[in-house]
Protein backbone atom coordinates (compact mmCIF):
# COMPACT_ATOMS: atom_id res chain seq x y z
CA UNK A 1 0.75 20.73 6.54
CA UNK A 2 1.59 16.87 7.88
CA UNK A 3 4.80 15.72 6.37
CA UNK A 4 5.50 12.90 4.11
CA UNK A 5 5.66 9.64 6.07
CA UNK A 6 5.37 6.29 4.79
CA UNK A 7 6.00 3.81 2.01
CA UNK A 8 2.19 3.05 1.80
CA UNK A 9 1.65 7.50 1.27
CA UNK A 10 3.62 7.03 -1.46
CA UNK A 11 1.54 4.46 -2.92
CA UNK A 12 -1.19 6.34 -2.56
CA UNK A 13 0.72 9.19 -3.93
CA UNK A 14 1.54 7.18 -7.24
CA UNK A 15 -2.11 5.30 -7.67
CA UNK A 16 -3.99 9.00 -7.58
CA UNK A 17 -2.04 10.67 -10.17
CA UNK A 18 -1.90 7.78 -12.13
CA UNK A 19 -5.62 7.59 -11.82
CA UNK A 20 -6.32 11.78 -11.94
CA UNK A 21 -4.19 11.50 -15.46
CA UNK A 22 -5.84 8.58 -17.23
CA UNK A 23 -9.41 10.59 -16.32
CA UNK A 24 -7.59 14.31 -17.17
CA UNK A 25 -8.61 15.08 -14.03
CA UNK A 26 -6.96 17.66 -11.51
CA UNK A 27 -7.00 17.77 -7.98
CA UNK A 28 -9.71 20.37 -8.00
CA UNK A 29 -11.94 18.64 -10.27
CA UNK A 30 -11.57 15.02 -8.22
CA UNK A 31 -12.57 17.53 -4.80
CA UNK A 32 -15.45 19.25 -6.19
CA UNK A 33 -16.76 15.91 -7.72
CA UNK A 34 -16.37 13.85 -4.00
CA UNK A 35 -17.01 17.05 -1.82
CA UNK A 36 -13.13 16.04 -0.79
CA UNK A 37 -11.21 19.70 0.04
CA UNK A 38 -8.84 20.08 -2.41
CA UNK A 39 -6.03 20.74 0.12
CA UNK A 40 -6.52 17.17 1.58
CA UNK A 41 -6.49 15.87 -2.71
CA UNK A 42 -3.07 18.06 -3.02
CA UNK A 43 -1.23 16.27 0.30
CA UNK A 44 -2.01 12.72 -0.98
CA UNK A 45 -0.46 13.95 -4.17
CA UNK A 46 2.59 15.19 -2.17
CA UNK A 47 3.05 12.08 0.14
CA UNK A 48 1.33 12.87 2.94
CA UNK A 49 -0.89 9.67 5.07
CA UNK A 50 -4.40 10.09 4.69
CA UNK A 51 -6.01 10.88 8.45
CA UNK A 52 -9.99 9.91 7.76
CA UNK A 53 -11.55 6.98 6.07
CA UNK A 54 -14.42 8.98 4.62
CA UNK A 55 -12.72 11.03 2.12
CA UNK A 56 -10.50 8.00 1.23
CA UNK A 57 -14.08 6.27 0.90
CA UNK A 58 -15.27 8.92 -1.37
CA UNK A 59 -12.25 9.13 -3.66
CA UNK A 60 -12.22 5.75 -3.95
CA UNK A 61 -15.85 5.40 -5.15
CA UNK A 62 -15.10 8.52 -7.36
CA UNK A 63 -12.56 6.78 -9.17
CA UNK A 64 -14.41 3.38 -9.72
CA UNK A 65 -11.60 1.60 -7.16
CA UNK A 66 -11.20 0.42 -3.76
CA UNK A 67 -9.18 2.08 -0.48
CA UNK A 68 -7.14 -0.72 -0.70
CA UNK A 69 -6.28 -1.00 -4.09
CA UNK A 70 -5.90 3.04 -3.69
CA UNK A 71 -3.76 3.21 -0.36
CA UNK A 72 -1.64 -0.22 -1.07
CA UNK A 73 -1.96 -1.20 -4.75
CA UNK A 74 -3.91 -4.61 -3.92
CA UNK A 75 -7.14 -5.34 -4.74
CA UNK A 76 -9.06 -8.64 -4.21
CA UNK A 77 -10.39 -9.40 -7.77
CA UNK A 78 -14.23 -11.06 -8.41
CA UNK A 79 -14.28 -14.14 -9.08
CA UNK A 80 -16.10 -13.38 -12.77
CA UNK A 81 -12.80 -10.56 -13.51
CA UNK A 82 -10.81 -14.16 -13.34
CA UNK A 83 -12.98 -16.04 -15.01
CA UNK A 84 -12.98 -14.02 -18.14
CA UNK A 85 -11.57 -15.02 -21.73
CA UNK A 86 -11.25 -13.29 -24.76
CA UNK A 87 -11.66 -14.83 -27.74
CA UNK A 88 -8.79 -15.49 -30.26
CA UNK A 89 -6.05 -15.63 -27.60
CA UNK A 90 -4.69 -18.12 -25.92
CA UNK A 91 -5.81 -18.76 -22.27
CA UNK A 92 -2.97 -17.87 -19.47
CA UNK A 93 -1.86 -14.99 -20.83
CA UNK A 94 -1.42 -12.30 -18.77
CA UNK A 95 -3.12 -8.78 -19.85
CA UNK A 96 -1.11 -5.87 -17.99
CA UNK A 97 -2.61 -2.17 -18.58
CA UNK A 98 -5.44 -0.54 -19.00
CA UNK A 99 -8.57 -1.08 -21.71
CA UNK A 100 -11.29 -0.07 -22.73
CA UNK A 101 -14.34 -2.51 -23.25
CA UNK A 102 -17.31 -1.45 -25.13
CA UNK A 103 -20.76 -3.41 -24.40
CA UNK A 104 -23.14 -3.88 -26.82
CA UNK A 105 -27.08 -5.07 -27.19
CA UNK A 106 -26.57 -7.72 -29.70
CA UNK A 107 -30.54 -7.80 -31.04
């Protein structure tokens, strides 16, 4: 097995179990789901640099994100994610977590 290397590993490290345990998902599950082997799934979790793109790619797509956002915690946001307001607070303040929006056909 590669050994840990770098600071952007452990990015990655952090941003997949943060993102395997707010789906309740385990290594396994994320590799059968993205055809990922669950060996490559378990060094990422351990700190070890990812060596191809493609199962990055798939993991990525798996978990709605992107390899950037994955591997170094950055994302570039759509210009309608900026543009959004939410009615009853104030604009400029700054939302930090997660949530979950429910859509709606209003008749």
């Amino acid at each position: 097995m590669p050994k840990p290397d770098d600071s952007n590993s452990l990015v990655l490290r952090k941003r997949l179990k943060t993102e395997l345990d707010f789906r309740a998902m385990t290594a396994a599950d994320l590799a059968r789901r993205t055809g990922v082997p669950k060996q490559v799934i378990s060094d990422w979790l351990a700190g070890v640099t990812p060596r191809r793109l493609d199962h990055l790619k798939k993991v990525a797509a798996e978990l709605c994100t992107t390899i950037d956002e994955l591997c170094f915690g950055t994302d570039i946001q759509p210009p309608l994610a900026q543009t959004v307001r939410i009615e009853g607070l104030p604009p400029g303040d700054n939302f930090v977590g997660r949530y979950e929006i429910l859509v709606q056909k209003i008749s």
